[in-house]
PDB file of N, CA and C in Angstrom:
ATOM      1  N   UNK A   1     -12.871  -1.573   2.760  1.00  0.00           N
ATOM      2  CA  UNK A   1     -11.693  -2.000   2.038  1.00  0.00           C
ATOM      3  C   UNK A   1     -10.560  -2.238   3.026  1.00  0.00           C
ATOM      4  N   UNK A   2      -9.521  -3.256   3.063  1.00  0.00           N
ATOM      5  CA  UNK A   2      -8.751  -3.456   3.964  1.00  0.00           C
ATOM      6  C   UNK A   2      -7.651  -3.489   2.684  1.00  0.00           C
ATOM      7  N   UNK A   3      -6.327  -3.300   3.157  1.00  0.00           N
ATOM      8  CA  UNK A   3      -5.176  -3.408   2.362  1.00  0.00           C
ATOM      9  C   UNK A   3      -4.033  -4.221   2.749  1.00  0.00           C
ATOM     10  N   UNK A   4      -3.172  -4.792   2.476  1.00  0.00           N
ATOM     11  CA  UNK A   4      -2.331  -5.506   2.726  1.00  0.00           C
ATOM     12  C   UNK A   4      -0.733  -5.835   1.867  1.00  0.00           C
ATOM     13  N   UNK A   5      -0.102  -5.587   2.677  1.00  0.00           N
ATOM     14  CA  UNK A   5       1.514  -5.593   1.494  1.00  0.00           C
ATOM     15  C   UNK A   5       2.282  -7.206   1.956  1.00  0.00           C
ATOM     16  N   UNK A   6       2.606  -7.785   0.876  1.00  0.00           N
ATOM     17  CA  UNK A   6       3.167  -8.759   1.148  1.00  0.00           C
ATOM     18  C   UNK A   6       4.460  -8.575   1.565  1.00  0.00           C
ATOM     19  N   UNK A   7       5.153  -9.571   1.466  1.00  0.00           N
ATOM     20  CA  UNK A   7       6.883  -9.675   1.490  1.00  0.00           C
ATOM     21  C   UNK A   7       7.597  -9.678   0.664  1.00  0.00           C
ATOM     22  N   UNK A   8       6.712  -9.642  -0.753  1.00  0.00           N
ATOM     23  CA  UNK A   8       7.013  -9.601  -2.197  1.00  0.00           C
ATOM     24  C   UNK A   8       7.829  -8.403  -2.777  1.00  0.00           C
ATOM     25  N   UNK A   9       7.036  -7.252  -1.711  1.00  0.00           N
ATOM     26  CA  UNK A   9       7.849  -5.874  -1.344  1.00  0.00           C
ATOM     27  C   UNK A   9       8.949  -5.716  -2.052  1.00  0.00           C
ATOM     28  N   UNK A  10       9.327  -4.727  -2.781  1.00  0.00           N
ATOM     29  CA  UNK A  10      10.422  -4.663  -3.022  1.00  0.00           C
ATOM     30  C   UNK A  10      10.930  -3.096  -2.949  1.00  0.00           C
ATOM     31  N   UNK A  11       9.867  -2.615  -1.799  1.00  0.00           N
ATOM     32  CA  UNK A  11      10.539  -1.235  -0.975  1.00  0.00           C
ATOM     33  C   UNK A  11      11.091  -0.197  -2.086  1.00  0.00           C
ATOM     34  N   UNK A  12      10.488  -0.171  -3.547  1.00  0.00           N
ATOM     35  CA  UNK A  12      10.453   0.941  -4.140  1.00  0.00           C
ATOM     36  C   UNK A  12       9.767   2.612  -3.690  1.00  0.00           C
ATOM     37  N   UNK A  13       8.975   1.896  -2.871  1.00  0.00           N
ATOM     38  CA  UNK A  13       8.681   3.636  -2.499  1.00  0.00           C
ATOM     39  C   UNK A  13       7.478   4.258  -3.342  1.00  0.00           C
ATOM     40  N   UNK A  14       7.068   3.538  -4.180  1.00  0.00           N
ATOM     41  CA  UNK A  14       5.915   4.321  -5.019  1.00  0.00           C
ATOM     42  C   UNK A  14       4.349   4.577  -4.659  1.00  0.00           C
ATOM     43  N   UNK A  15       4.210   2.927  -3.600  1.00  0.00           N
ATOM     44  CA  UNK A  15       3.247   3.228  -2.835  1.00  0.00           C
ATOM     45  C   UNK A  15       2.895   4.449  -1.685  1.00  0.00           C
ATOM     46  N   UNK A  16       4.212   5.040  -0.890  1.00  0.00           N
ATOM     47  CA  UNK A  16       4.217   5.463  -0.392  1.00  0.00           C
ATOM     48  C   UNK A  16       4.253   6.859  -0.977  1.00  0.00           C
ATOM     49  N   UNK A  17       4.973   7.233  -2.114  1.00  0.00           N
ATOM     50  CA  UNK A  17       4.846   8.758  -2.683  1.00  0.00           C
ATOM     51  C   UNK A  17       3.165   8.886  -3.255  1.00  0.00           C
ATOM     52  N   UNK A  18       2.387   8.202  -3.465  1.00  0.00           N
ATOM     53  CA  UNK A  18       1.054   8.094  -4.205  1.00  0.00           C
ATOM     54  C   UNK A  18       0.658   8.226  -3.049  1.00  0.00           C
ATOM     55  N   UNK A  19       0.544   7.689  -1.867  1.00  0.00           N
ATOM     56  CA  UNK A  19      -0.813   7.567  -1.021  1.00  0.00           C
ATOM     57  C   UNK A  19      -0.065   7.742   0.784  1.00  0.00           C
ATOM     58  N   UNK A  20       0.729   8.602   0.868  1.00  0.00           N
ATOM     59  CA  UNK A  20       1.333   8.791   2.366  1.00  0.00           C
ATOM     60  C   UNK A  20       0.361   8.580   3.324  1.00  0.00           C
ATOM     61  N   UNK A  21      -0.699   8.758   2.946  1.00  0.00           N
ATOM     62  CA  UNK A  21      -1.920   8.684   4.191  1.00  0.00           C
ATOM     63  C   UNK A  21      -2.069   7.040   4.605  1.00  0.00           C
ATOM     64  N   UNK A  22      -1.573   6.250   3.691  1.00  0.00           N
ATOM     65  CA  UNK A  22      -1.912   4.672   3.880  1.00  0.00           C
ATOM     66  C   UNK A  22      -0.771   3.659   4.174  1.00  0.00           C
ATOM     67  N   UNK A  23       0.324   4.776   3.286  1.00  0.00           N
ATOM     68  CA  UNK A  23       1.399   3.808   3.064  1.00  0.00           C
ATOM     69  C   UNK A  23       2.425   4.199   3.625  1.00  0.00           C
ATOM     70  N   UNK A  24       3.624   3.661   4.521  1.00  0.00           N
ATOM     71  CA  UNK A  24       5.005   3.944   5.219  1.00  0.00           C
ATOM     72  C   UNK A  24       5.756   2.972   4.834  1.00  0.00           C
ATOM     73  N   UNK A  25       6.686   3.665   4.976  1.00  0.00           N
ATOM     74  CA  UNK A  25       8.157   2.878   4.673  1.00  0.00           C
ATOM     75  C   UNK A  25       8.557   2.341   6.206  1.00  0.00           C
ATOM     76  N   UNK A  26       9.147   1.118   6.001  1.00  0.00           N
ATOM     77  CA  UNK A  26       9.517   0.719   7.110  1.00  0.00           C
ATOM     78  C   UNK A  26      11.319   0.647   7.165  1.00  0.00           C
ATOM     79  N   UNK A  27      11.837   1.081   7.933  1.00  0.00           N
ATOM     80  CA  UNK A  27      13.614   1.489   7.552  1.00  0.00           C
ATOM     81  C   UNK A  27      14.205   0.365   8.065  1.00  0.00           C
ATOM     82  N   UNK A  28      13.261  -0.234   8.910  1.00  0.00           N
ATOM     83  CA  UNK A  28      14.041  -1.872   9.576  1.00  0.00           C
ATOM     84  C   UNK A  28      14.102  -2.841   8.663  1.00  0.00           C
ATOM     85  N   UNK A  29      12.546  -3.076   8.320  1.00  0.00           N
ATOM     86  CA  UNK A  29      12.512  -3.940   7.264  1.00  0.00           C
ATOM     87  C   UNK A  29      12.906  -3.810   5.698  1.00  0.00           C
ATOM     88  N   UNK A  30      13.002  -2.733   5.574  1.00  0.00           N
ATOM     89  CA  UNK A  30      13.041  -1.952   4.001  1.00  0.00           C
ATOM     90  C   UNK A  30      12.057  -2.962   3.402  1.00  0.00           C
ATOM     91  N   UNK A  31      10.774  -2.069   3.709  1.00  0.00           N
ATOM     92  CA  UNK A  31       9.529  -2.558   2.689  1.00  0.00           C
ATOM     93  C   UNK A  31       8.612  -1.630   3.458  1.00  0.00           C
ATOM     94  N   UNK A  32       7.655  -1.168   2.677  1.00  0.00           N
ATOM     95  CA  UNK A  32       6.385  -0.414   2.797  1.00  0.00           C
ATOM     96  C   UNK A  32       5.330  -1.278   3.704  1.00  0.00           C
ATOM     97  N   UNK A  33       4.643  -0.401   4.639  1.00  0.00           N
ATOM     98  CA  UNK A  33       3.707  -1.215   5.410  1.00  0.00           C
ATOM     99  C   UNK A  33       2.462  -0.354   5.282  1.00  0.00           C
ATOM    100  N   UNK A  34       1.241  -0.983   5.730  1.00  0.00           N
ATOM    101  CA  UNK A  34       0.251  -0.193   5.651  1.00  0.00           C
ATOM    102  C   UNK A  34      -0.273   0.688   7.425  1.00  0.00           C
ATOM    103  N   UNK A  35      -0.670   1.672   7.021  1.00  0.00           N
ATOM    104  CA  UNK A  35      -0.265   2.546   8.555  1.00  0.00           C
ATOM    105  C   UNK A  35      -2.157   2.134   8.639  1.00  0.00           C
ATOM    106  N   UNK A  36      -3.122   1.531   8.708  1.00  0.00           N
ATOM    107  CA  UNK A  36      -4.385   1.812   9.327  1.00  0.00           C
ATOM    108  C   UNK A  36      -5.241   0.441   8.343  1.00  0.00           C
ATOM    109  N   UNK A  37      -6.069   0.062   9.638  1.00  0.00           N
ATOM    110  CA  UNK A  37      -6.958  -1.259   8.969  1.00  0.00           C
ATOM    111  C   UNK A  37      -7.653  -1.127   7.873  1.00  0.00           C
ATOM    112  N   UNK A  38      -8.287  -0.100   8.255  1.00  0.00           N
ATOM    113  CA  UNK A  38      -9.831   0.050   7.166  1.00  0.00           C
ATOM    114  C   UNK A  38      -9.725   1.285   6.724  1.00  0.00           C
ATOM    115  N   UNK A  39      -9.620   1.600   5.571  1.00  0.00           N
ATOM    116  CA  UNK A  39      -9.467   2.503   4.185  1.00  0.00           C
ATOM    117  C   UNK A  39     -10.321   3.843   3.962  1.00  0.00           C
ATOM    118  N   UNK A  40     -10.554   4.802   4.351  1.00  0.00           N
ATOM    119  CA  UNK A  40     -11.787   6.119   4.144  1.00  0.00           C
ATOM    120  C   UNK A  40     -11.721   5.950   2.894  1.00  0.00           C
ATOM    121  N   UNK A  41     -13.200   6.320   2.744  1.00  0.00           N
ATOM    122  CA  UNK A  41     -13.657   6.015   1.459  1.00  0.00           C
ATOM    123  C   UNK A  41     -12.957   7.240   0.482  1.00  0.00           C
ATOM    124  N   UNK A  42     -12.175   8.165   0.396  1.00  0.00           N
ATOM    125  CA  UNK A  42     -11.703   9.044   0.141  1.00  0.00           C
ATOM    126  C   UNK A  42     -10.171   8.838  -0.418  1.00  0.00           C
ATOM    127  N   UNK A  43      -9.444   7.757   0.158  1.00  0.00           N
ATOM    128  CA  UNK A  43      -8.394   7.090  -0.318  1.00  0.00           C
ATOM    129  C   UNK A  43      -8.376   5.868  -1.237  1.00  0.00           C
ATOM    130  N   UNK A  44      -9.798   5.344  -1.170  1.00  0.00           N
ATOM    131  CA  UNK A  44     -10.059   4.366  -2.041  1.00  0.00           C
ATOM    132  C   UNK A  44      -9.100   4.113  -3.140  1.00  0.00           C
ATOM    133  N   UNK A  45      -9.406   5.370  -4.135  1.00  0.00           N
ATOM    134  CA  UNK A  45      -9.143   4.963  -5.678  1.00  0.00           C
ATOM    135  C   UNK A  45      -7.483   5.299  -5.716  1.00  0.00           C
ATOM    136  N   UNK A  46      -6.887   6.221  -4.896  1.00  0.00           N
ATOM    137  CA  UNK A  46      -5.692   5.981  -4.883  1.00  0.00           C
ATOM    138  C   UNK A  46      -5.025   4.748  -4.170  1.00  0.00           C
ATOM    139  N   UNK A  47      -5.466   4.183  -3.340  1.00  0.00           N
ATOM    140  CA  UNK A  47      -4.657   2.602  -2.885  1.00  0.00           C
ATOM    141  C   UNK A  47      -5.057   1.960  -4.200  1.00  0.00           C
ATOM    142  N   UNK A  48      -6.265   2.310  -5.318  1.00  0.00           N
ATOM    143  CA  UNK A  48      -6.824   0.682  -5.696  1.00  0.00           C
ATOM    144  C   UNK A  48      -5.328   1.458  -6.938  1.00  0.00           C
ATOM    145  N   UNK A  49      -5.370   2.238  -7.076  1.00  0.00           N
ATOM    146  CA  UNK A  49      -3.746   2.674  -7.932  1.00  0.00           C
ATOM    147  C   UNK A  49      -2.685   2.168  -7.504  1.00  0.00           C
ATOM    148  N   UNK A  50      -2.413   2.583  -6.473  1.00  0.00           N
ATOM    149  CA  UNK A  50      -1.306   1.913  -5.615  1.00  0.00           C
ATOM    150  C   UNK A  50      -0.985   0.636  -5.968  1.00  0.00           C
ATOM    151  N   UNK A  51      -2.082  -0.506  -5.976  1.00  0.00           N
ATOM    152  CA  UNK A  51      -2.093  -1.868  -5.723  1.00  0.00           C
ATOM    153  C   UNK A  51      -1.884  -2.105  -7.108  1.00  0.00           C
ATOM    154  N   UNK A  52      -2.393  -1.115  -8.287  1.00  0.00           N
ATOM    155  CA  UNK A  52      -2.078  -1.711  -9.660  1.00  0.00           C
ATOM    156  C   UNK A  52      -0.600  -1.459 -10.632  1.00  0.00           C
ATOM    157  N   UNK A  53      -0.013  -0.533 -10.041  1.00  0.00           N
ATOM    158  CA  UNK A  53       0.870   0.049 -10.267  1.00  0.00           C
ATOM    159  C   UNK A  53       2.240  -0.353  -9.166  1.00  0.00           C
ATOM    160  N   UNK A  54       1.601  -1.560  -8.434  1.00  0.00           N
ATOM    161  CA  UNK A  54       2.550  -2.165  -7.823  1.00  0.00           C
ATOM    162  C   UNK A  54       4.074  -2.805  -8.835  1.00  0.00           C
ATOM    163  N   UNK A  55       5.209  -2.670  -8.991  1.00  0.00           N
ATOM    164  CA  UNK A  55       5.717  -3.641  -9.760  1.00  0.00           C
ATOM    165  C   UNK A  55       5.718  -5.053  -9.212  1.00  0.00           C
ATOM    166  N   UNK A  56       6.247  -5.258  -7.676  1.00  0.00           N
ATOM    167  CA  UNK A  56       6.044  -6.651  -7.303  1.00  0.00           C
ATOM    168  C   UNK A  56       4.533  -7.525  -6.907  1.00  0.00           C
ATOM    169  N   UNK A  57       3.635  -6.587  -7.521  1.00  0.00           N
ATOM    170  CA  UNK A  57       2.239  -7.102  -7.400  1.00  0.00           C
ATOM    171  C   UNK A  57       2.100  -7.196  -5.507  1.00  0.00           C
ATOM    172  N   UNK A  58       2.248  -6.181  -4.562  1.00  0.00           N
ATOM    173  CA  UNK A  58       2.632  -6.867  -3.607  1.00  0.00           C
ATOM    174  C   UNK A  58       1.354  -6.232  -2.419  1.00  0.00           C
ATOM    175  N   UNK A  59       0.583  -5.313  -3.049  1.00  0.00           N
ATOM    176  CA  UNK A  59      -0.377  -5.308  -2.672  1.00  0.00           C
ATOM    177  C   UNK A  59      -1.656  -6.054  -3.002  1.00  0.00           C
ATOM    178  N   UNK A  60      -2.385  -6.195  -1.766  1.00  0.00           N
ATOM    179  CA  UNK A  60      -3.780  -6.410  -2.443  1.00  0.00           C
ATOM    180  C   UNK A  60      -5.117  -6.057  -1.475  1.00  0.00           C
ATOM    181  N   UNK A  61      -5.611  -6.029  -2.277  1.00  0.00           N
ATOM    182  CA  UNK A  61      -6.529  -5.032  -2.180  1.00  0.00           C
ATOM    183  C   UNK A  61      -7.919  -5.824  -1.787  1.00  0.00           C
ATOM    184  N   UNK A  62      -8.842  -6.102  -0.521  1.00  0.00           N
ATOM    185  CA  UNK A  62     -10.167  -6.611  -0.557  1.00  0.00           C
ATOM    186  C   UNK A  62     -11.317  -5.525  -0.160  1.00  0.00           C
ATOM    187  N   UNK A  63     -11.869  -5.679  -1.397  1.00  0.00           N
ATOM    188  CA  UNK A  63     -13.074  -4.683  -1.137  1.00  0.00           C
ATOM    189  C   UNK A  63     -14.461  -5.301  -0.207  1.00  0.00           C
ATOM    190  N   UNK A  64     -15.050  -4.121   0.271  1.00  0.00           N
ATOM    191  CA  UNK A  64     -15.774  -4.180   1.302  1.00  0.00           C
ATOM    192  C   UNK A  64     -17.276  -5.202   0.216  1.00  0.00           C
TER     193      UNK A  64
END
């Protein structure tokens, strides 16, 4: 699984309180980035949350 945040971002922060292991805030850009390429299978179902519970739809998500 690889993850990816657009620019659509709108730096609410929700990705990052759900899944700290995947997700950072960036303070330059004010928008969430993803901290690592490829996903442990152990974080899975919380990013595939993350990505649905996006409001700006700004993740997405490609499964392996």
């Amino acid at each position: 699984m690889k993850v990816t945040i657009s620019d659509q971002c709108m730096g609410d922060r929700n990705c990052n309180k759900l899944c700290p292991e995947i997700f950072e805030y960036d303070e330059d850009q004010l928008l969430s980035i993803v901290k690592m390429d490829d996903i442990p299978d152990h974080l899975k179902a919380v990013v595939r949350q993350a990505a649905a519970e996006c409001g700006a739809d700004a993740i997405t998500v490609e499964e392996d």
